[in-house]
N, C-alpha and C. Protein backbone atom coordinates (compact mmCIF):
# COMPACT_ATOMS: atom_id res chain seq x y z
N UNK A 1 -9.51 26.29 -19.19
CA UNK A 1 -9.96 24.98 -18.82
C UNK A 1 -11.08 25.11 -17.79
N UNK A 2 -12.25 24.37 -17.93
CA UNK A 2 -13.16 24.39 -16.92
C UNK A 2 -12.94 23.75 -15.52
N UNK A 3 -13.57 24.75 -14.72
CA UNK A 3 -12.95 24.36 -13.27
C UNK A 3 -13.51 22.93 -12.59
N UNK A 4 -14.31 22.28 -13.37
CA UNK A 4 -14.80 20.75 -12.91
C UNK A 4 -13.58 20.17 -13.49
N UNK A 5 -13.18 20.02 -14.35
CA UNK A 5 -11.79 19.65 -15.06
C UNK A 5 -10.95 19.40 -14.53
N UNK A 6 -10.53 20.99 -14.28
CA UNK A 6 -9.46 20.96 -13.47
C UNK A 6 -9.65 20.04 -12.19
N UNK A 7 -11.01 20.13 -11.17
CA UNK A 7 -11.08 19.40 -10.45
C UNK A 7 -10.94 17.81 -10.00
N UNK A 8 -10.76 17.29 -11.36
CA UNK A 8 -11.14 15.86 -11.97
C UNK A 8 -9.66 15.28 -12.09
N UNK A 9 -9.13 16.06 -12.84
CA UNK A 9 -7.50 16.07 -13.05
C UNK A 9 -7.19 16.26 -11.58
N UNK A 10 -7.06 17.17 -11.06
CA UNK A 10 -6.45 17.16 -9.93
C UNK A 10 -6.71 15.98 -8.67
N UNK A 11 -7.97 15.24 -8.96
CA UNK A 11 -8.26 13.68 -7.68
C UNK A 11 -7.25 12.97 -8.65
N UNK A 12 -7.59 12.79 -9.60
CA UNK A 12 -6.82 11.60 -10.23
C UNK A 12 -5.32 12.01 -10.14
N UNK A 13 -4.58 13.28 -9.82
CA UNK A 13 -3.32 12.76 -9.64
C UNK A 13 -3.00 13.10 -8.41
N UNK A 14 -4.07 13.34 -7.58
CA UNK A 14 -3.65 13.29 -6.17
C UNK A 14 -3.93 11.58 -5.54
N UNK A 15 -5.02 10.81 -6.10
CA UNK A 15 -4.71 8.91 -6.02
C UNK A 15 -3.79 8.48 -6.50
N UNK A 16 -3.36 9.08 -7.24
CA UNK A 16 -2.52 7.96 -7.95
C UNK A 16 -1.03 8.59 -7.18
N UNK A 17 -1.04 9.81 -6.73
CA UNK A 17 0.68 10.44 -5.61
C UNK A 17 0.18 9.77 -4.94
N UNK A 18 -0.69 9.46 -3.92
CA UNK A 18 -1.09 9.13 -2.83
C UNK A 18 -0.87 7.24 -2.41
N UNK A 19 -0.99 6.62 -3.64
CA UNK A 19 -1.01 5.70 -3.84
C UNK A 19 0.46 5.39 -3.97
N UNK A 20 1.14 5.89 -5.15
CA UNK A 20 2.54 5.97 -4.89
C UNK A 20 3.31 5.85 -3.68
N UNK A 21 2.90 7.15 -2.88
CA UNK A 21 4.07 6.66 -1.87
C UNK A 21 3.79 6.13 -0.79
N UNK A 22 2.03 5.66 -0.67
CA UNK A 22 2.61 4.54 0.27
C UNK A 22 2.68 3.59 0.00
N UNK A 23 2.75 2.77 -1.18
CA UNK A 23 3.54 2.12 -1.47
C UNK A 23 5.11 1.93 -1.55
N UNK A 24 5.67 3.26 -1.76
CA UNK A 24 7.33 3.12 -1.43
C UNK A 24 7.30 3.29 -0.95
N UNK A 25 6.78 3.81 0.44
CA UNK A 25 7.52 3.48 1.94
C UNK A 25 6.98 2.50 2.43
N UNK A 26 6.08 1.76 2.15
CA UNK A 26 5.70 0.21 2.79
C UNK A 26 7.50 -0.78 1.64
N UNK A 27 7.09 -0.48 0.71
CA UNK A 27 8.82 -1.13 0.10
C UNK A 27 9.98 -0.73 0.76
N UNK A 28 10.18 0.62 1.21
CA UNK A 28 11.21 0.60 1.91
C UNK A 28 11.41 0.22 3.51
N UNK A 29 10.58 -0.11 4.03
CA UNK A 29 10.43 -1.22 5.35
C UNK A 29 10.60 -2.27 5.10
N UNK A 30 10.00 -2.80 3.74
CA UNK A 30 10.47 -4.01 3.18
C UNK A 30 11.43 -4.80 3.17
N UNK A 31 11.89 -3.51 2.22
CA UNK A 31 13.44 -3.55 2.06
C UNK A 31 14.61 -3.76 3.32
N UNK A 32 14.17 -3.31 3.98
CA UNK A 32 15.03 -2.34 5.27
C UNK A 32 14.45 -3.90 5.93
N UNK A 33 13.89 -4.83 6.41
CA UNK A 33 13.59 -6.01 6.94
C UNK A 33 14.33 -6.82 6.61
N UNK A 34 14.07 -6.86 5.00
CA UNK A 34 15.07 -8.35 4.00
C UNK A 34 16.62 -8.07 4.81
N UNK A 35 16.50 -6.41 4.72
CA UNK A 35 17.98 -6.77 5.05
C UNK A 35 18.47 -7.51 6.31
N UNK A 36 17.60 -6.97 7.38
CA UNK A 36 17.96 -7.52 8.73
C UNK A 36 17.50 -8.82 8.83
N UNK A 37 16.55 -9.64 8.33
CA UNK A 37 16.23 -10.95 8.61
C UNK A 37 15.84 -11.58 7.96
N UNK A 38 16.52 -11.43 6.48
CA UNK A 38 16.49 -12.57 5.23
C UNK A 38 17.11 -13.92 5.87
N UNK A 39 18.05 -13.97 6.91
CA UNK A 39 18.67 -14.88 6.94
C UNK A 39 17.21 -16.23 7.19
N UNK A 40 16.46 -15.87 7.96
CA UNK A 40 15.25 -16.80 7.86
C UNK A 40 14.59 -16.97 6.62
N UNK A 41 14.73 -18.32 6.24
CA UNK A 41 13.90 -18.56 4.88
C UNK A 41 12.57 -18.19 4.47
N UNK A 42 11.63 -18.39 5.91
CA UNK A 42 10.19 -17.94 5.74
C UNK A 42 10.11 -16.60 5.73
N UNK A 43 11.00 -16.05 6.56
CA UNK A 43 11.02 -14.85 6.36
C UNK A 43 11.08 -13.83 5.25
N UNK A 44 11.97 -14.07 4.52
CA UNK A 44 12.21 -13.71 2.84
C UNK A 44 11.39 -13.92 2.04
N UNK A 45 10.70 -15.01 2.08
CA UNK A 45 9.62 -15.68 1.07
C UNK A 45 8.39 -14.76 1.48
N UNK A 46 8.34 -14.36 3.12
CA UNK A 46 7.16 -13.66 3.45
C UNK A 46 7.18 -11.90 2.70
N UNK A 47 8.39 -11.68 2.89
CA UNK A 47 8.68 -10.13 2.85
C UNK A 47 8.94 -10.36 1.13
N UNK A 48 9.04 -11.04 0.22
CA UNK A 48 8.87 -10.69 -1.29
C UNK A 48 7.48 -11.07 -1.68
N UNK A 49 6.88 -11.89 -0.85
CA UNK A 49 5.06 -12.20 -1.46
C UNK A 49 4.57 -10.76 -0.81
N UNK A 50 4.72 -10.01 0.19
CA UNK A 50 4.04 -8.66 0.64
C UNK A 50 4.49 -7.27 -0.26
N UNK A 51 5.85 -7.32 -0.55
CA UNK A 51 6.18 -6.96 -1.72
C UNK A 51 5.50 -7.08 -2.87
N UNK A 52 5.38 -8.09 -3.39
CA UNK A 52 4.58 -8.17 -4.59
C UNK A 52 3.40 -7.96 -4.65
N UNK A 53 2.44 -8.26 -3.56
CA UNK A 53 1.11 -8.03 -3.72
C UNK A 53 0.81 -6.10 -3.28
N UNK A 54 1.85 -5.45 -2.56
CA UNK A 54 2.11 -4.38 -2.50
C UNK A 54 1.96 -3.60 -3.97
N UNK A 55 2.79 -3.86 -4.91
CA UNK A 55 3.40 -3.42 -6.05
C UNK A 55 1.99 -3.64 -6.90
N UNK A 56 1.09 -5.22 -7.21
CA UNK A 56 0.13 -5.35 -7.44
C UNK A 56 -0.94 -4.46 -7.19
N UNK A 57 -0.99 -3.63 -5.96
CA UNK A 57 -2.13 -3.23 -5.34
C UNK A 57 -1.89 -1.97 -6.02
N UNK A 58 -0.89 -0.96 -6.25
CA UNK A 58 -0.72 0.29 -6.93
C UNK A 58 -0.80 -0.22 -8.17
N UNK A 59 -0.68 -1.23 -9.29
CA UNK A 59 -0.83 -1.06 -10.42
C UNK A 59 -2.55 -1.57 -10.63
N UNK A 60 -3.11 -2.29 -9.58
CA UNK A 60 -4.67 -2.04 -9.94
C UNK A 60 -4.86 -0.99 -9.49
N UNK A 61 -4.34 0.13 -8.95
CA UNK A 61 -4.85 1.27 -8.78
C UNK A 61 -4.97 2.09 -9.50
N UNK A 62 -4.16 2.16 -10.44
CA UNK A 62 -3.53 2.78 -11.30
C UNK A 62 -4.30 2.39 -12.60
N UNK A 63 -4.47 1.14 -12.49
CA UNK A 63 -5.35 1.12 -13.88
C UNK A 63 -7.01 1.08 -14.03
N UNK A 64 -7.66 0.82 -12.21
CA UNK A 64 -9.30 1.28 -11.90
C UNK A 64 -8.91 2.85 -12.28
N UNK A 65 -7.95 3.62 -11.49
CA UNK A 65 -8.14 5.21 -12.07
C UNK A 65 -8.03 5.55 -13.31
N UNK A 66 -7.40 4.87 -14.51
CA UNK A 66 -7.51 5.43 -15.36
C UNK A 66 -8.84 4.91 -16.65
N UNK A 67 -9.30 3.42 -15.83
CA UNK A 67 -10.26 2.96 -16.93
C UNK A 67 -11.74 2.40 -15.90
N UNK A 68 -12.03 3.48 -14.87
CA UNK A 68 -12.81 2.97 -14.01
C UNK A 68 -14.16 3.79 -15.29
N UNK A 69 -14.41 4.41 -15.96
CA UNK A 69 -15.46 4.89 -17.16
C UNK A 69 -15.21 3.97 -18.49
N UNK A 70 -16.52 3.47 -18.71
CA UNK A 70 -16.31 3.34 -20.18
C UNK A 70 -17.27 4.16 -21.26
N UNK A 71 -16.74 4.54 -21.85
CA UNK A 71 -15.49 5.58 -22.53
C UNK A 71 -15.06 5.76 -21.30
N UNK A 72 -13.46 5.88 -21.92
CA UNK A 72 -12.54 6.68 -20.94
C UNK A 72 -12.41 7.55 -20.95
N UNK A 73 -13.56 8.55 -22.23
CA UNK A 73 -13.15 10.14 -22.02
C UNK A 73 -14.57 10.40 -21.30
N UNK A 74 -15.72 9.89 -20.65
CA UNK A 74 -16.73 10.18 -19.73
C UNK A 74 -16.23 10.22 -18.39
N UNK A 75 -14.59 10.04 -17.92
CA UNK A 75 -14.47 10.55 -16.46
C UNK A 75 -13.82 11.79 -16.66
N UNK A 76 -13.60 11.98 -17.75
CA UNK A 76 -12.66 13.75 -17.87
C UNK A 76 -13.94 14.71 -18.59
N UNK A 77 -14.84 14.16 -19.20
CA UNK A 77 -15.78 15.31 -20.43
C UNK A 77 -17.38 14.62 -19.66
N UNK A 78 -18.07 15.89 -18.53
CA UNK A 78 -19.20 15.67 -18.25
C UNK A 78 -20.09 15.39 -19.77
N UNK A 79 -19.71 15.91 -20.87
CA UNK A 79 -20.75 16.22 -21.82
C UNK A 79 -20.81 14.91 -22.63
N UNK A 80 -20.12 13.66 -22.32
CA UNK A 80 -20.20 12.54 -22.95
C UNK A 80 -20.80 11.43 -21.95
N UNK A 81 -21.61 10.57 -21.89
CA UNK A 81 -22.56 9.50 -21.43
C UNK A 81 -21.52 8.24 -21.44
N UNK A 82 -21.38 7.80 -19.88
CA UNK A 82 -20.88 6.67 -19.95
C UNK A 82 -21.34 5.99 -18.79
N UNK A 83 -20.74 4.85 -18.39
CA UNK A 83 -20.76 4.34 -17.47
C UNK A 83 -19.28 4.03 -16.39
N UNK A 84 -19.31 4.42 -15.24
CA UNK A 84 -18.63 4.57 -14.10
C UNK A 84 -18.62 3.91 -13.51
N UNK A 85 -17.46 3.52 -12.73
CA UNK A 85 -17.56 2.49 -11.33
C UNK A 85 -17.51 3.27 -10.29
N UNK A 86 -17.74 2.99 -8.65
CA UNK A 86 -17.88 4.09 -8.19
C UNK A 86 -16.66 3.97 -7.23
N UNK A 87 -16.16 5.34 -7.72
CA UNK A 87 -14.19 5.30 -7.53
C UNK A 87 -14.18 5.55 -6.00
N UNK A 88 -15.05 5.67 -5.77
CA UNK A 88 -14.95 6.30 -4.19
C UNK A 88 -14.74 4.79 -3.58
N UNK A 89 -15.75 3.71 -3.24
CA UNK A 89 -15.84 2.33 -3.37
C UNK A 89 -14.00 1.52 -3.43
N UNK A 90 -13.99 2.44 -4.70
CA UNK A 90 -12.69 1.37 -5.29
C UNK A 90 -11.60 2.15 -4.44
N UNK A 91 -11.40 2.99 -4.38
CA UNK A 91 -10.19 3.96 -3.74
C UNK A 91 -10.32 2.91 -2.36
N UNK A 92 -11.28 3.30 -1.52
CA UNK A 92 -11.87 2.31 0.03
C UNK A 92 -11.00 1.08 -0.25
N UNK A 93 -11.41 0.19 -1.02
CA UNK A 93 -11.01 -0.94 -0.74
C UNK A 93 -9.31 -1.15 -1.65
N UNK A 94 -9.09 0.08 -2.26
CA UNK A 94 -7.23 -0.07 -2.15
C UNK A 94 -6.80 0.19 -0.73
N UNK A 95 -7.70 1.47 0.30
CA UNK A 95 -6.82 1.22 1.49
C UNK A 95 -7.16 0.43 2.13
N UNK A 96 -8.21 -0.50 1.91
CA UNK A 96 -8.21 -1.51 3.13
C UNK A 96 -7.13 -2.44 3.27
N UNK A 97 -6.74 -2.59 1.67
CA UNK A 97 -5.70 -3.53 1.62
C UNK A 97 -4.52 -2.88 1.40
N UNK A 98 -4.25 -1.74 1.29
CA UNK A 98 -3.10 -0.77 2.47
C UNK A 98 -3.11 -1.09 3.89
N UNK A 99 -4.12 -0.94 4.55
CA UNK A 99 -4.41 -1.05 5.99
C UNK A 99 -4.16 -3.03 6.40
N UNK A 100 -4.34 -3.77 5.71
CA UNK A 100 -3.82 -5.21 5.75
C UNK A 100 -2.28 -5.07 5.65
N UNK A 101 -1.73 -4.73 4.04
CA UNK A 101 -0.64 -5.21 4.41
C UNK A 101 0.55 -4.37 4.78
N UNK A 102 0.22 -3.16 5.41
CA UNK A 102 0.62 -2.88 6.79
C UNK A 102 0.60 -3.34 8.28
N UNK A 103 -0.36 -3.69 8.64
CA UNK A 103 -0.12 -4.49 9.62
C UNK A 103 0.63 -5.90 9.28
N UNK A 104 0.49 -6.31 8.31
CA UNK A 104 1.29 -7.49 8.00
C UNK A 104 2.33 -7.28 8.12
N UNK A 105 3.05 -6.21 7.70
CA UNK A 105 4.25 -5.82 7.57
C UNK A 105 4.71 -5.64 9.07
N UNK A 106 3.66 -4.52 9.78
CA UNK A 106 4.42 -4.05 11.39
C UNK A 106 4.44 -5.35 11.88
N UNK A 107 4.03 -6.75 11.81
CA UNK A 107 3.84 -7.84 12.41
C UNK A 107 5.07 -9.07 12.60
N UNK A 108 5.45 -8.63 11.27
CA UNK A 108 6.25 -9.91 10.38
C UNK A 108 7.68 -10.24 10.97
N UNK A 109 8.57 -9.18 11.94
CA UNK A 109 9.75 -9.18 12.22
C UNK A 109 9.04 -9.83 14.10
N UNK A 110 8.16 -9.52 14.84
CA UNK A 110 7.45 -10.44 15.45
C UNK A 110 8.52 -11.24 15.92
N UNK A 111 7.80 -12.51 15.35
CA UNK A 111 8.05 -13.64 15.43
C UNK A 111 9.46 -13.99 15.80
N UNK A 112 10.34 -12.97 14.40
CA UNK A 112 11.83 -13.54 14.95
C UNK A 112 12.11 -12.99 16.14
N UNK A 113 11.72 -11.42 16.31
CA UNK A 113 12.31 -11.19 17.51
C UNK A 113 12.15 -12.00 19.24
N UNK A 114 10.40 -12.49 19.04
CA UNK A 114 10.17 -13.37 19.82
C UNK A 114 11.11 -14.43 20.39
N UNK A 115 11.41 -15.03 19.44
CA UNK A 115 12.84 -15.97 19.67
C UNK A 115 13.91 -16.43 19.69
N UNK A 116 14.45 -14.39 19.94
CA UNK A 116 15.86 -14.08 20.75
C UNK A 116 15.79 -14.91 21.66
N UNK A 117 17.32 -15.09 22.47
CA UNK A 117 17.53 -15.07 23.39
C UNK A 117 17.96 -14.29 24.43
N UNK A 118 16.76 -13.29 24.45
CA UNK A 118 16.95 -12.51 25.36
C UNK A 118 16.23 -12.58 26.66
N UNK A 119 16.31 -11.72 27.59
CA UNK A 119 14.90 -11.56 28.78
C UNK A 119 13.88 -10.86 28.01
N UNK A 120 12.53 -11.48 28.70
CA UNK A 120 11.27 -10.78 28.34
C UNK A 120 11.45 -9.59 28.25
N UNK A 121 11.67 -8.40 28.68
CA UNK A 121 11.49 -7.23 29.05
C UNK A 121 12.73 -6.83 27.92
N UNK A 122 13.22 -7.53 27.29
CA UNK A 122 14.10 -6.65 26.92
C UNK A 122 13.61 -6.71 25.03
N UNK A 123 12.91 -8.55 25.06
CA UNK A 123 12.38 -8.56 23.54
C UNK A 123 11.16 -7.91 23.32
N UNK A 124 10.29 -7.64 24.83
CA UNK A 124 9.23 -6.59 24.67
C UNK A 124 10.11 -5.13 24.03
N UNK A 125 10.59 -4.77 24.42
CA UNK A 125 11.54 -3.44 23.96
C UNK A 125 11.46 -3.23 22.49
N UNK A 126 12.18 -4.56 22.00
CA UNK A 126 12.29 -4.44 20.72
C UNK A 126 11.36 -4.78 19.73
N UNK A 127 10.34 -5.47 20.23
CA UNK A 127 9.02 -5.62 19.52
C UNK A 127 8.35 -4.24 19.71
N UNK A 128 8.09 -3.46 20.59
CA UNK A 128 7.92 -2.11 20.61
C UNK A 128 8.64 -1.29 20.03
N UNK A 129 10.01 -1.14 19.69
CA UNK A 129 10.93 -0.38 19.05
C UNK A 129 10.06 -0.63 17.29
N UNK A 130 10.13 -2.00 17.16
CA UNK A 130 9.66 -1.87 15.64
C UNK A 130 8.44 -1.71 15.07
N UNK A 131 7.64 -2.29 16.21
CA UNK A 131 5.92 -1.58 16.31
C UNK A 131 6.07 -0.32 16.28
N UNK A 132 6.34 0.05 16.91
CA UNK A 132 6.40 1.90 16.64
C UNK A 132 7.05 2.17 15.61
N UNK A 133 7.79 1.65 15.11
CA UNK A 133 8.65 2.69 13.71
C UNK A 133 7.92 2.49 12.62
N UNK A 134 6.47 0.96 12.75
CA UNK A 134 5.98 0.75 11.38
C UNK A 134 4.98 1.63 11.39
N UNK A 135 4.17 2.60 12.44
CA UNK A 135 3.62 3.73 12.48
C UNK A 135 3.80 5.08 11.59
């Protein structure tokens, strides 16, 4: 196999691992939220729309990587003429909107914790406890 090939094969399944899991571990914070503070309605409704547009964001990823050439055999065979989108571009703006709805996510438990009834110093704690773990 020619070593551009190989090279070609090997981005495309290192985006598309890459893409994978952070997407399941942004789902499993998800997850791991619903559980602790579904009991709020907005809350739930918030954490399955970030979910979904999560899940959305890897399957347009998944399908710019595999049909970002037309022909789809001009991103694997230099020796065929096509036209390309430029994946570099498209990769960028899947993490930007990685980089959104992550912070959405480190953000979202916020609010409830805000309005414990606890002392300041102690809901600062725990807004820091979960700010840091969405790191």
């Amino acid at each position: 196999m020619d070593d551009v090939l190989i090279s070609i094969y090997t981005s495309f399944v290192s985006v598309l691992c890459t893409g994978a899991c952070e997407t399941f571990a942004r789902l499993s914070v998800i997850f791991l939220y619903y559980r602790l503070f579904s009991i709020k309605r907005w809350m739930g409704w918030s954490l399955k729309i970030v979910a979904s547009l999560s899940i959305t964001s890897l399957l347009v990823l998944i399908i710019v990587s595999i049909f970002h050439c037309k022909p789809i055999a001009a991103a694997f065979d230099a020796s065929i003429h096509g036209e390309c989108l430029d994946s570099q571009l498209a990769f960028l703006l899947y993490e930007l909107s990685n980089l959104v709805l992550d912070l959405v996510v480190a953000f979202l438990p916020v609010r409830v914790i805000w309005r414990l009834h606890l002392p300041l110093r102690e809901r600062l704690g725990v807004c820091g406890i979960f700010l840091t773990g969405s790191l």
